[in-house]
C-alpha atoms as a PDB file:
ATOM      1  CA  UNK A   1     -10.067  26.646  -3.466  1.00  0.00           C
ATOM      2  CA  UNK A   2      -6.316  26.999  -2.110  1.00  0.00           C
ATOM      3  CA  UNK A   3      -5.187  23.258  -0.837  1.00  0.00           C
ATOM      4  CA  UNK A   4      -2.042  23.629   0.997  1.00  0.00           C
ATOM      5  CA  UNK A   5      -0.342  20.006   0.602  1.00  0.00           C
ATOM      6  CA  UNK A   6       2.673  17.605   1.842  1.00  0.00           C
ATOM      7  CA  UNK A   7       3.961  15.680  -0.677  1.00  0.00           C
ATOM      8  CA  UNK A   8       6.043  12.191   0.311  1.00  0.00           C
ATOM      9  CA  UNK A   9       6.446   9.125  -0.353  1.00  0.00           C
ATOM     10  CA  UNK A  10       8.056   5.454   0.738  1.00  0.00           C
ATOM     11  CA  UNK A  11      10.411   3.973  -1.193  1.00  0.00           C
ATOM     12  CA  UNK A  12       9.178   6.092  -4.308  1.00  0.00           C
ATOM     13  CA  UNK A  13       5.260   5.100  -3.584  1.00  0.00           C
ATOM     14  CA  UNK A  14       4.505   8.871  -3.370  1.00  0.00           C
ATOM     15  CA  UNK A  15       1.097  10.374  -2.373  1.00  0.00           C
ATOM     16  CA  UNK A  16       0.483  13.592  -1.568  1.00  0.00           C
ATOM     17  CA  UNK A  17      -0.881  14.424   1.929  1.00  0.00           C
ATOM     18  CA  UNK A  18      -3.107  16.799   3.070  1.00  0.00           C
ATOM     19  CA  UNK A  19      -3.971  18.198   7.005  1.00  0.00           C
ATOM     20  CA  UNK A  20      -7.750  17.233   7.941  1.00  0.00           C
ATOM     21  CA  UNK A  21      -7.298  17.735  11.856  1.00  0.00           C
ATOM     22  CA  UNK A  22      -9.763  20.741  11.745  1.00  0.00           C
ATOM     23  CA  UNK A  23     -11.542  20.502   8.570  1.00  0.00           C
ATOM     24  CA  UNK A  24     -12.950  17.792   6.061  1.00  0.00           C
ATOM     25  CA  UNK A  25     -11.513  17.987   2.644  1.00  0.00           C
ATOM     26  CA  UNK A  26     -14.788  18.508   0.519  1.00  0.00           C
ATOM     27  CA  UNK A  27     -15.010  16.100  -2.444  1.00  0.00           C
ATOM     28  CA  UNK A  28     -11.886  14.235  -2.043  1.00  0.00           C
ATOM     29  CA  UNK A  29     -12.251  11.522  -4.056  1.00  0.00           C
ATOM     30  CA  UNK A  30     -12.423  14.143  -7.399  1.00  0.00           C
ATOM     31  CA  UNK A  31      -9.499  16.198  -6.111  1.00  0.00           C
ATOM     32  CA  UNK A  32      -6.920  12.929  -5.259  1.00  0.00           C
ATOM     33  CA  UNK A  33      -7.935  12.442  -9.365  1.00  0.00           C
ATOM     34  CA  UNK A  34      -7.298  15.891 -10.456  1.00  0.00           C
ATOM     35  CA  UNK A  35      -4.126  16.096  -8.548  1.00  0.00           C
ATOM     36  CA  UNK A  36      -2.268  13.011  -9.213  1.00  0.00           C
ATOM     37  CA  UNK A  37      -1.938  13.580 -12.790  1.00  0.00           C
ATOM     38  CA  UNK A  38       1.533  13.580 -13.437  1.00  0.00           C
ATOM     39  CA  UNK A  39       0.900  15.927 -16.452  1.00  0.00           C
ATOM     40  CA  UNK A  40      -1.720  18.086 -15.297  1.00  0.00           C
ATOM     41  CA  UNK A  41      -1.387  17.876 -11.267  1.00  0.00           C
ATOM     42  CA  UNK A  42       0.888  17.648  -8.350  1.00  0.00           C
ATOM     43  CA  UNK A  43       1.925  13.592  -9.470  1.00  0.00           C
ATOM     44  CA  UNK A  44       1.327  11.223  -7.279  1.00  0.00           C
ATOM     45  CA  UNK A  45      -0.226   7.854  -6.908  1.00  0.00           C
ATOM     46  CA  UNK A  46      -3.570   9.048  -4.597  1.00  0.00           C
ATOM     47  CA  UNK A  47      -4.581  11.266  -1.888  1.00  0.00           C
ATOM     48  CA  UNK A  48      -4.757  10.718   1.385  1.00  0.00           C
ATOM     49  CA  UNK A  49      -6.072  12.969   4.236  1.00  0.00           C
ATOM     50  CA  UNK A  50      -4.896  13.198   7.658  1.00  0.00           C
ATOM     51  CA  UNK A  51      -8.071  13.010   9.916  1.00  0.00           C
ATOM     52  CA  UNK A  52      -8.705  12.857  13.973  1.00  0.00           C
ATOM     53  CA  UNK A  53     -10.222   9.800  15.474  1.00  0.00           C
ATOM     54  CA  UNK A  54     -12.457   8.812  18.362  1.00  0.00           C
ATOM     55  CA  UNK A  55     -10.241   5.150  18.157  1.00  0.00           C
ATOM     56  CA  UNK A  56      -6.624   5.853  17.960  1.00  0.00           C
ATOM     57  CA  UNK A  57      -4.220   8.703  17.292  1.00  0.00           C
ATOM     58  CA  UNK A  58      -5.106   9.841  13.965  1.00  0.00           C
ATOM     59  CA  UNK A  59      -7.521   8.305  10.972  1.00  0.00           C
ATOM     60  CA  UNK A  60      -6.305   7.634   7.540  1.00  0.00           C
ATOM     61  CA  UNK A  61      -8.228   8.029   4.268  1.00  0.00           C
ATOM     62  CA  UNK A  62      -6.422   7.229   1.189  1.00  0.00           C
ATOM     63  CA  UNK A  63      -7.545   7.726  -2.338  1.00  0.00           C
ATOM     64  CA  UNK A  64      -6.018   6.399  -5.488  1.00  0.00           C
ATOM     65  CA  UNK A  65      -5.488   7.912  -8.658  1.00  0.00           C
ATOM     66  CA  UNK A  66      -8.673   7.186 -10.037  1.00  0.00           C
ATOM     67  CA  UNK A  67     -10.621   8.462  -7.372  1.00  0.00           C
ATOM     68  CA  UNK A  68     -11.761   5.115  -5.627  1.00  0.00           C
ATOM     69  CA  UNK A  69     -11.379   4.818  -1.819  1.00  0.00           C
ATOM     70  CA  UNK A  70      -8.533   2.798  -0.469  1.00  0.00           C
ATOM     71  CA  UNK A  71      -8.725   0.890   2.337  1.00  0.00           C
ATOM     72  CA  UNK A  72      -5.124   0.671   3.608  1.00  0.00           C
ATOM     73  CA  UNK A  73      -1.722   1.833   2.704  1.00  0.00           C
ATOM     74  CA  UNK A  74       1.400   0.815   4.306  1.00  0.00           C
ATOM     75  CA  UNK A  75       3.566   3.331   2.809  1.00  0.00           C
ATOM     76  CA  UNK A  76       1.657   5.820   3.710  1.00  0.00           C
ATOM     77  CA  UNK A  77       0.991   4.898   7.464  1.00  0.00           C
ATOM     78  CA  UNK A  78       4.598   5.494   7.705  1.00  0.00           C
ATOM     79  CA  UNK A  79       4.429   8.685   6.058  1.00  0.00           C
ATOM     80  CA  UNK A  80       1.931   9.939   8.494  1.00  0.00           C
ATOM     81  CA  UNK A  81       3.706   8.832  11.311  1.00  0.00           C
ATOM     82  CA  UNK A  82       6.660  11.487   9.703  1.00  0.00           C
ATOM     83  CA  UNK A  83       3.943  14.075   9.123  1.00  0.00           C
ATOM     84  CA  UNK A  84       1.947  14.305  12.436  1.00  0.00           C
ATOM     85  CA  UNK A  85       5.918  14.132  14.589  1.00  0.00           C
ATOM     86  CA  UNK A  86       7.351  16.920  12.937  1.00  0.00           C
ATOM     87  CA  UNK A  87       4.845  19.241  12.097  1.00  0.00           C
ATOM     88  CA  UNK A  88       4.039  18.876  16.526  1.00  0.00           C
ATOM     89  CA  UNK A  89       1.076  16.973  15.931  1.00  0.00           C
ATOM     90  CA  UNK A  90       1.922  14.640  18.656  1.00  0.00           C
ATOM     91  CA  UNK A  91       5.346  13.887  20.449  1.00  0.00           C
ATOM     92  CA  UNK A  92       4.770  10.128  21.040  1.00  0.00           C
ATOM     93  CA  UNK A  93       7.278   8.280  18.709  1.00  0.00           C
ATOM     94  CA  UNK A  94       4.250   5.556  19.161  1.00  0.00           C
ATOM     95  CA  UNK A  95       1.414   6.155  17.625  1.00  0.00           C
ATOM     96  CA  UNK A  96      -1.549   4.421  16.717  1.00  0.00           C
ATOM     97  CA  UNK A  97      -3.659   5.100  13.262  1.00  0.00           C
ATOM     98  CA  UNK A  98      -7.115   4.056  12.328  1.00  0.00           C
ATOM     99  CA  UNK A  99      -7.407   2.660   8.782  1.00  0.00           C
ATOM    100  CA  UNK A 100     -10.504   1.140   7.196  1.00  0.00           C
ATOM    101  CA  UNK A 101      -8.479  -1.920   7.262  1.00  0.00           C
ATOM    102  CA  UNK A 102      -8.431  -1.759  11.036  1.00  0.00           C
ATOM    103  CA  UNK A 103      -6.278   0.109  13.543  1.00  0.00           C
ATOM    104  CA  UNK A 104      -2.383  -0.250  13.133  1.00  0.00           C
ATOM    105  CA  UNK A 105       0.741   0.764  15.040  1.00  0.00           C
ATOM    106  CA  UNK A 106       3.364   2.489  14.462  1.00  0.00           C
ATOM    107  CA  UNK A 107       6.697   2.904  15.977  1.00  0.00           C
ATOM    108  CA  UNK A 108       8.953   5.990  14.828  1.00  0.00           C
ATOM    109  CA  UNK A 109      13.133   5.513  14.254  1.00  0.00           C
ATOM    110  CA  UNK A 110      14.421   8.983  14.851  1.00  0.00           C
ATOM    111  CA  UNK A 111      17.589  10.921  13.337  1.00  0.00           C
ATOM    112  CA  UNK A 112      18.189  14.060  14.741  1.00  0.00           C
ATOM    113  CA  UNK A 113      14.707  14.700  15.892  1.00  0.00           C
ATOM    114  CA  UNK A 114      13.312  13.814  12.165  1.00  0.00           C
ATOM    115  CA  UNK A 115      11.920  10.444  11.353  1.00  0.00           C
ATOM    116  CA  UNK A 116      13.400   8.649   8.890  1.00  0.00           C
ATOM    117  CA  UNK A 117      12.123   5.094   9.215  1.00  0.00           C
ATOM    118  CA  UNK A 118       9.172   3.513  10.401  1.00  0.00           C
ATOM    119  CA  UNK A 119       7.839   0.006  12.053  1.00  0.00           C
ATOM    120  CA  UNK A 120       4.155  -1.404  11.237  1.00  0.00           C
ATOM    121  CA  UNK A 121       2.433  -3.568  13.049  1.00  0.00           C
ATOM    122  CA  UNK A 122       0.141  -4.686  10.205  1.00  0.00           C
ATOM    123  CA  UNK A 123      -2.145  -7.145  11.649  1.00  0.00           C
ATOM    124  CA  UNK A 124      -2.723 -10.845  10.073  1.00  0.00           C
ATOM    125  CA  UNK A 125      -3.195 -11.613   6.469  1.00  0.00           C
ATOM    126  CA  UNK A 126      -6.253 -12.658   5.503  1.00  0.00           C
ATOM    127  CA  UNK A 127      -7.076 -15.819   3.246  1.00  0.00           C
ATOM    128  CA  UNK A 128      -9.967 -17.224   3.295  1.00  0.00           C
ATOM    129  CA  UNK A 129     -11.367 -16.468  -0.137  1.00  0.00           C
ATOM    130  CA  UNK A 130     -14.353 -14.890   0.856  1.00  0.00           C
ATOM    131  CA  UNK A 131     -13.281 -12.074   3.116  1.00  0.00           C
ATOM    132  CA  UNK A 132     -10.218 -11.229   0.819  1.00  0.00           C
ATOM    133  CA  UNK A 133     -12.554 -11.163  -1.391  1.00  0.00           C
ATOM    134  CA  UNK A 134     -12.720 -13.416  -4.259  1.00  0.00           C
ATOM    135  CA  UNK A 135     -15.155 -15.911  -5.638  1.00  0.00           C
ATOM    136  CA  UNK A 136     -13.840 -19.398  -5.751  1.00  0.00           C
ATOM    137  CA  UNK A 137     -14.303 -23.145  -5.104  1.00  0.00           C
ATOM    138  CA  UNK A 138     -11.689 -23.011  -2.992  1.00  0.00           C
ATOM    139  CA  UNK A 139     -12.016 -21.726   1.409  1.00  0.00           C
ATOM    140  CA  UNK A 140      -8.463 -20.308   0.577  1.00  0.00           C
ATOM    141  CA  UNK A 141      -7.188 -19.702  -3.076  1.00  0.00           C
ATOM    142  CA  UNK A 142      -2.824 -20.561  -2.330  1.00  0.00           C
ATOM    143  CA  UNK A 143      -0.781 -21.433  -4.917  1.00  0.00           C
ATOM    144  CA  UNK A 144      -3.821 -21.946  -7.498  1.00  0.00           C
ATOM    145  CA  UNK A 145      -4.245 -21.366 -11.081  1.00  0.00           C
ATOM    146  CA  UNK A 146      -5.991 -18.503 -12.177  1.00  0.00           C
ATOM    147  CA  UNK A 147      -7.639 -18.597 -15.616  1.00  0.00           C
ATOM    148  CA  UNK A 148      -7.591 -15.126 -17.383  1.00  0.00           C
ATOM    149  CA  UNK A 149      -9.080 -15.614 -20.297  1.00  0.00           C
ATOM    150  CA  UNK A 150      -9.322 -19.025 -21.277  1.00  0.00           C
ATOM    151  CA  UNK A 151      -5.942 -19.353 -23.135  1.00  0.00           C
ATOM    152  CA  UNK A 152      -3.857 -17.603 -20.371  1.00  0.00           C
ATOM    153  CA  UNK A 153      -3.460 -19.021 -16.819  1.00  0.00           C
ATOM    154  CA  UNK A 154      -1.391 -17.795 -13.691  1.00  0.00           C
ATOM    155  CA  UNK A 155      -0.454 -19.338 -10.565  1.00  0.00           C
ATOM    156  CA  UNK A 156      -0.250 -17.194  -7.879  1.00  0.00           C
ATOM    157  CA  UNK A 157      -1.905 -17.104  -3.916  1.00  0.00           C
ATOM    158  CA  UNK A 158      -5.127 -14.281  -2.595  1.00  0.00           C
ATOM    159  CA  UNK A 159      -4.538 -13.205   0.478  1.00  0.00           C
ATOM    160  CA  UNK A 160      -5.838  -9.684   1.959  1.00  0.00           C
ATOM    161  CA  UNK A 161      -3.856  -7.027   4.028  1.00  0.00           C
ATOM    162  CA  UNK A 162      -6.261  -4.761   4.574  1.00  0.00           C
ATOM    163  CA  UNK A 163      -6.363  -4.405   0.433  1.00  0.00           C
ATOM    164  CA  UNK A 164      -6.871  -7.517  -1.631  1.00  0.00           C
ATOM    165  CA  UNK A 165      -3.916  -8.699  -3.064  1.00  0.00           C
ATOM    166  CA  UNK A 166      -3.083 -11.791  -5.875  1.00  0.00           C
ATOM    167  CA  UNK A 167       0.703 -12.635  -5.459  1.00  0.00           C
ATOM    168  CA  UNK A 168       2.509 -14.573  -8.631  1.00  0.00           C
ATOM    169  CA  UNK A 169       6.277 -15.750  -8.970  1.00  0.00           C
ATOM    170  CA  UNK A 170       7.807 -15.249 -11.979  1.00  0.00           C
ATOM    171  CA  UNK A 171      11.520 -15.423 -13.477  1.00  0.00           C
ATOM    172  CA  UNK A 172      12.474 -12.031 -14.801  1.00  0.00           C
ATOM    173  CA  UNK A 173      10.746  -9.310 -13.386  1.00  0.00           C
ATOM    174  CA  UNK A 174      11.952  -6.715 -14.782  1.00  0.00           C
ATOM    175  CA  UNK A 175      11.163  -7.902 -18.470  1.00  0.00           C
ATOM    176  CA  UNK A 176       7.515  -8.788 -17.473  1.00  0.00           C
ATOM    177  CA  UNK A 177       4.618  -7.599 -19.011  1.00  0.00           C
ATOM    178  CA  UNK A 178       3.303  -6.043 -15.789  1.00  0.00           C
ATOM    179  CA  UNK A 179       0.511  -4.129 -17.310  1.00  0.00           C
ATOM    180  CA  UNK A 180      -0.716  -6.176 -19.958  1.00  0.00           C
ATOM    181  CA  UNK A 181      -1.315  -8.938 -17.062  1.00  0.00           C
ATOM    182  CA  UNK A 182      -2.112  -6.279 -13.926  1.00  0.00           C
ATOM    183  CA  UNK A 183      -4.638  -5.316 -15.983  1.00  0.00           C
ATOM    184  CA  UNK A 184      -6.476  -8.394 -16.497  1.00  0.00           C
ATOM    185  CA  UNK A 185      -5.800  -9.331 -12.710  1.00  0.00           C
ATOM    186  CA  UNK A 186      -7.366  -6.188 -11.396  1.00  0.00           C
ATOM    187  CA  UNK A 187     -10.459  -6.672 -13.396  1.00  0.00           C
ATOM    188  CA  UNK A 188     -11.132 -10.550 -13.437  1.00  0.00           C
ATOM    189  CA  UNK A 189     -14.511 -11.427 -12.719  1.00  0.00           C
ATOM    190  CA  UNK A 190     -13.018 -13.140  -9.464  1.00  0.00           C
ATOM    191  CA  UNK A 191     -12.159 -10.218  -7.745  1.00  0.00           C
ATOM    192  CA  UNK A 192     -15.434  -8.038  -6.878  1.00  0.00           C
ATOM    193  CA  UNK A 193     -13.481  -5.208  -5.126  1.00  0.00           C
ATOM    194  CA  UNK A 194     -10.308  -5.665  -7.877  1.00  0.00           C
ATOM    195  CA  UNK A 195      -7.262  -6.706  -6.769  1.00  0.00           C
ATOM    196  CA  UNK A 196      -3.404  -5.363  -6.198  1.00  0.00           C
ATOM    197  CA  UNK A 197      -1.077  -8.156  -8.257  1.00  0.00           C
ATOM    198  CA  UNK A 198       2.191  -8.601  -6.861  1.00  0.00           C
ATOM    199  CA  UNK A 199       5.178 -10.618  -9.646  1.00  0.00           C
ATOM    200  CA  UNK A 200       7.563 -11.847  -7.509  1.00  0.00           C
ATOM    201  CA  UNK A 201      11.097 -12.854  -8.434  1.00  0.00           C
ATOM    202  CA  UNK A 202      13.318 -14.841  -5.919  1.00  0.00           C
ATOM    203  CA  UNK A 203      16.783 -13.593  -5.227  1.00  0.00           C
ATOM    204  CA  UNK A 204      17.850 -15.549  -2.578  1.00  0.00           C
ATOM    205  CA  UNK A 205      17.008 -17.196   0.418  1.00  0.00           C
ATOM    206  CA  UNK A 206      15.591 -14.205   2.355  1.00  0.00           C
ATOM    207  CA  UNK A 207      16.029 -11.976  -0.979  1.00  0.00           C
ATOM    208  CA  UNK A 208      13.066 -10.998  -3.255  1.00  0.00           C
ATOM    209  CA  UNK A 209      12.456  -8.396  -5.688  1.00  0.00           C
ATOM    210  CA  UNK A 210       8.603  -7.341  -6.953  1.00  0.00           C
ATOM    211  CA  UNK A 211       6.918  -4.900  -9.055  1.00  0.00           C
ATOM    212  CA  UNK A 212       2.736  -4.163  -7.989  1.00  0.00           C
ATOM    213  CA  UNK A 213       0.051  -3.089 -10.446  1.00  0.00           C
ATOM    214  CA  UNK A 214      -1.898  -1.826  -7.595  1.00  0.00           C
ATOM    215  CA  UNK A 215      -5.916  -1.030  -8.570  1.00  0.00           C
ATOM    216  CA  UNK A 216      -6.951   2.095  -9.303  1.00  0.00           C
ATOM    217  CA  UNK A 217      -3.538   3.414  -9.560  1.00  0.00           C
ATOM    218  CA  UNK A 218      -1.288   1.584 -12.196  1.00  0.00           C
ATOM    219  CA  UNK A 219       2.160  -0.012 -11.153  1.00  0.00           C
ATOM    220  CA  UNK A 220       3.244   1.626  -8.840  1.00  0.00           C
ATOM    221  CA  UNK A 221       6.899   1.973  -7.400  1.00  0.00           C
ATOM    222  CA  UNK A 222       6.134   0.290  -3.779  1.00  0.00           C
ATOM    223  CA  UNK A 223       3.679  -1.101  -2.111  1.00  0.00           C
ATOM    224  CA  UNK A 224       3.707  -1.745   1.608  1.00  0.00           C
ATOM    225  CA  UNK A 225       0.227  -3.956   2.206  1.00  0.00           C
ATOM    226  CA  UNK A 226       1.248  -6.058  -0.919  1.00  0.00           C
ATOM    227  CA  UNK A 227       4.882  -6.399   0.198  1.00  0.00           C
ATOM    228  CA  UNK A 228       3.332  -7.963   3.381  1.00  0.00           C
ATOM    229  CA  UNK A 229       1.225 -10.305   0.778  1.00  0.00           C
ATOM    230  CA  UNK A 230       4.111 -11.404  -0.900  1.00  0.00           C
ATOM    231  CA  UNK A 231       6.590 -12.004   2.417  1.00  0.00           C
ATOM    232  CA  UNK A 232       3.318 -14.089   3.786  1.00  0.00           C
ATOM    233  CA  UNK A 233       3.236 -16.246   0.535  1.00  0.00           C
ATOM    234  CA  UNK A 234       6.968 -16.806   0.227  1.00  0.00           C
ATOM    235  CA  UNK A 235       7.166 -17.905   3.719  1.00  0.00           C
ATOM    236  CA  UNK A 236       4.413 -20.246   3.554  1.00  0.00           C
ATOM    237  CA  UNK A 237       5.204 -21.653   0.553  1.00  0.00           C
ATOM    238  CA  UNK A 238       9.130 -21.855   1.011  1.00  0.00           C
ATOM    239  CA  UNK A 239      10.129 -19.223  -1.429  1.00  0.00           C
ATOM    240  CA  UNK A 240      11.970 -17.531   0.853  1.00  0.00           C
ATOM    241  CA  UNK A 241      12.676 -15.809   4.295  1.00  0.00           C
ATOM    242  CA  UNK A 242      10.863 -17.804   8.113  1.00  0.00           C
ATOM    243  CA  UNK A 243       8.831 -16.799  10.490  1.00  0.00           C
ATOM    244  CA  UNK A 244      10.353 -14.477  13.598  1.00  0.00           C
ATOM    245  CA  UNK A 245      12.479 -12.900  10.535  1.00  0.00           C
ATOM    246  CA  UNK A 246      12.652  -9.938   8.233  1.00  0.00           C
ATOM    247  CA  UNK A 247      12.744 -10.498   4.638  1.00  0.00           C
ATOM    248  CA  UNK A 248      14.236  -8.036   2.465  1.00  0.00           C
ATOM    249  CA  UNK A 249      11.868  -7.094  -0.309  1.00  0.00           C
ATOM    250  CA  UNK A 250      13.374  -5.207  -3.458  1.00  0.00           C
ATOM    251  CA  UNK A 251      10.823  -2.526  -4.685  1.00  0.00           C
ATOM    252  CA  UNK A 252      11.157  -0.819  -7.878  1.00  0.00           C
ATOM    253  CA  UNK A 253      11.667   2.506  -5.639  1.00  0.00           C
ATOM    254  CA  UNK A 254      13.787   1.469  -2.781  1.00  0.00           C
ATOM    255  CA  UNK A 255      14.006  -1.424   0.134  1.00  0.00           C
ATOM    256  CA  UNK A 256      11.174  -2.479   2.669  1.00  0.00           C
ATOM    257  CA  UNK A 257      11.897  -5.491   4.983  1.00  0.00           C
ATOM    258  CA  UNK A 258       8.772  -7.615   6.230  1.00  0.00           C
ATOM    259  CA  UNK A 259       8.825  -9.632   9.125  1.00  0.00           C
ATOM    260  CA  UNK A 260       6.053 -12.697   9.576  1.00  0.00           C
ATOM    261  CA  UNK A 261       6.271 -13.306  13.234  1.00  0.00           C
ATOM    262  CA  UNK A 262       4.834 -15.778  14.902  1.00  0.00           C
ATOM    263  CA  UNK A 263       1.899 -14.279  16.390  1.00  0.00           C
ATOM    264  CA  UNK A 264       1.017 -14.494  12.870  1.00  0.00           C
ATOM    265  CA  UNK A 265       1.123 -10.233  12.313  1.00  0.00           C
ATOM    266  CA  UNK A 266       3.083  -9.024   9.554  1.00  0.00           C
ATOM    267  CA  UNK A 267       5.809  -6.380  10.543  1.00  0.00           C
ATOM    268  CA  UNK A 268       6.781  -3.805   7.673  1.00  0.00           C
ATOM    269  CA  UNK A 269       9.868  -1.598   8.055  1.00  0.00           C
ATOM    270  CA  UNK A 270      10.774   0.713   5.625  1.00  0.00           C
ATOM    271  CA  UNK A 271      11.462   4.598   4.829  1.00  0.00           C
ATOM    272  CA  UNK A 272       9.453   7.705   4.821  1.00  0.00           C
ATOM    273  CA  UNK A 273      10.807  11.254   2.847  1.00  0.00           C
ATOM    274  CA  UNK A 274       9.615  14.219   2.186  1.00  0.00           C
ATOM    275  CA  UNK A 275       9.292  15.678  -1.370  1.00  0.00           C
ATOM    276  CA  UNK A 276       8.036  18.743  -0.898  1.00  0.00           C
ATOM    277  CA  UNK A 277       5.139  21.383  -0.041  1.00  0.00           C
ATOM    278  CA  UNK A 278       3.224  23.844  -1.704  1.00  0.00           C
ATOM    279  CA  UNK A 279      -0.157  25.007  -2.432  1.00  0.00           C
ATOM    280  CA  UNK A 280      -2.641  24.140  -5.360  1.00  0.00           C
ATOM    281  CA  UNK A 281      -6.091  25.582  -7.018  1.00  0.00           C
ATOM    282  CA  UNK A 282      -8.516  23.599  -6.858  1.00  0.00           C
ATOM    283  CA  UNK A 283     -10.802  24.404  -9.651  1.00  0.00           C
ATOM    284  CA  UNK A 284     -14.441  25.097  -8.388  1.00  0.00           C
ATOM    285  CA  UNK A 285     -15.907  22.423 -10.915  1.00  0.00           C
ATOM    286  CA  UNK A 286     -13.991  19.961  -9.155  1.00  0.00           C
ATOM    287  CA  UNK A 287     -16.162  20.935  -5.885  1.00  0.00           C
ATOM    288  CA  UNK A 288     -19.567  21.142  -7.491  1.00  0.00           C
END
């Protein structure tokens, strides 16, 4: 099979994107595998199809790398919003976009008829343990120690955006062992869907910088829902940034700004480029 494909990406969080408007992708949970290899494939962290919807606009499906079904992506939302505006799929600078982590909004910054940044309207974080989900003593699991494997512990705060995410401070991020420790985050017993980890390090008072080890995909290079983790958790702890105010979040691939507002929704701001386009086989064993 012949897949013609967009690939793009937010701040260097790149997936490659695929038109659904008029056809369902057949097995797309084995092709988002096969093509993401960065060896082998197009590259990219995950798939995700562009879809119509009886509830909004348009309806998201991401896939990771591993072939597992994401429920959100805030990078990617953005990207869409790029996608469906300039290849004519709608001429509202507005749009809305079902996701299985609910229906968000989007609202389009133009540059010469091309978008090149994008506003979120992300909902509320989540935090009560159960629905993020993790299994605790505790209704809401903030600022808690985690024990990894009975030697190792790590503070950090659950909250959900859509995707589960466990948020940690720490003083160098750069020299942190971000895999060694994603990996036993993702996979600790506590977390029955896994978990995105975000290490945080405080640059100033509305200043941070983070790398994600995001599940099923590996550390990534951005991640929008866990950016909005992270900008909840350093506001209501006192890390950094207030409420009614965006928060400048350093990514490993570029700058996203988060505003907590006081409605309690999460606002994420942030690029959307285009790679490039092209056409892949799809080998028929993939199908089968």
């Amino acid at each position: 099979m012949k897949l013609k494909f967009t690939k793009m990406h937010g701040c260097g969080n790149d997936y490659v994107y695929v038109d659904c408007m008029h056809n369902e992708l057949p097995h797309p949970n084995e092709i988002s595998q096969y093509i993401s290899h960065r060896r082998f494939g197009i590259g990219s962290d995950g798939l995700i199809c562009i879809c119509p919807s009886d509830k909004a606009d348009f309806r998201m499906r991401m896939f990771n790398a591993d072939a597992s079904e994401g429920k959100m992506c805030g990078n990617g939302t953005r990207c869409i919003a790029k996608y469906v505006y300039e290849k004519g799929l709608t001429n509202k600078t507005t749009i809305t976009l079902e996701t299985l982590g609910g229906i968000k909004i989007i609202e389009m910054a133009l540059k010469d008829n091309k978008v090149v940044k994008a506003t979120v309207d992300m909902g509320e974080p989540i935090i009560q343990a159960k629905l993020v989900p993790m299994t605790c003593k505790a209704d809401v699991f903030q600022d808690m120690v985690l024990d990894l494997d009975g030697k190792t512990q790590l503070k950090g705060t659950a909250v959900s955006m859509g995707n589960p995410h466990f948020v940690t401070f720490v003083d160098d991020v750069e020299h942190y062992d971000i895999e060694g420790i994603g990996k036993i985050v993702e996979h600790h017993p506590a977390f029955p869907e896994r978990v995105n980890v975000e290490f945080v390090e405080i640059l100033g008072p509305n200043e941070v910088k983070f790398r994600v080890w995001e599940r099923g995909s590996g550390e990534t290079w951005a991640c929008g829902t866990g950016a909005c983790a992270l900008a909840y958790t350093c506001v209501v702890l006192g890390k950094a940034g207030k409420r009614g105010q965006y928060l400048t979040v350093q990514a490993k691939g570029g700058t996203l700004e988060v505003n907590y507002e006081k409605n309690n929704h999460l606002f994420l701001r942030g690029p959307a480029a285009l790679s490039f386009e092209g056409e892949i086989d799809i080998p028929e064993e993939i199908l089968k």
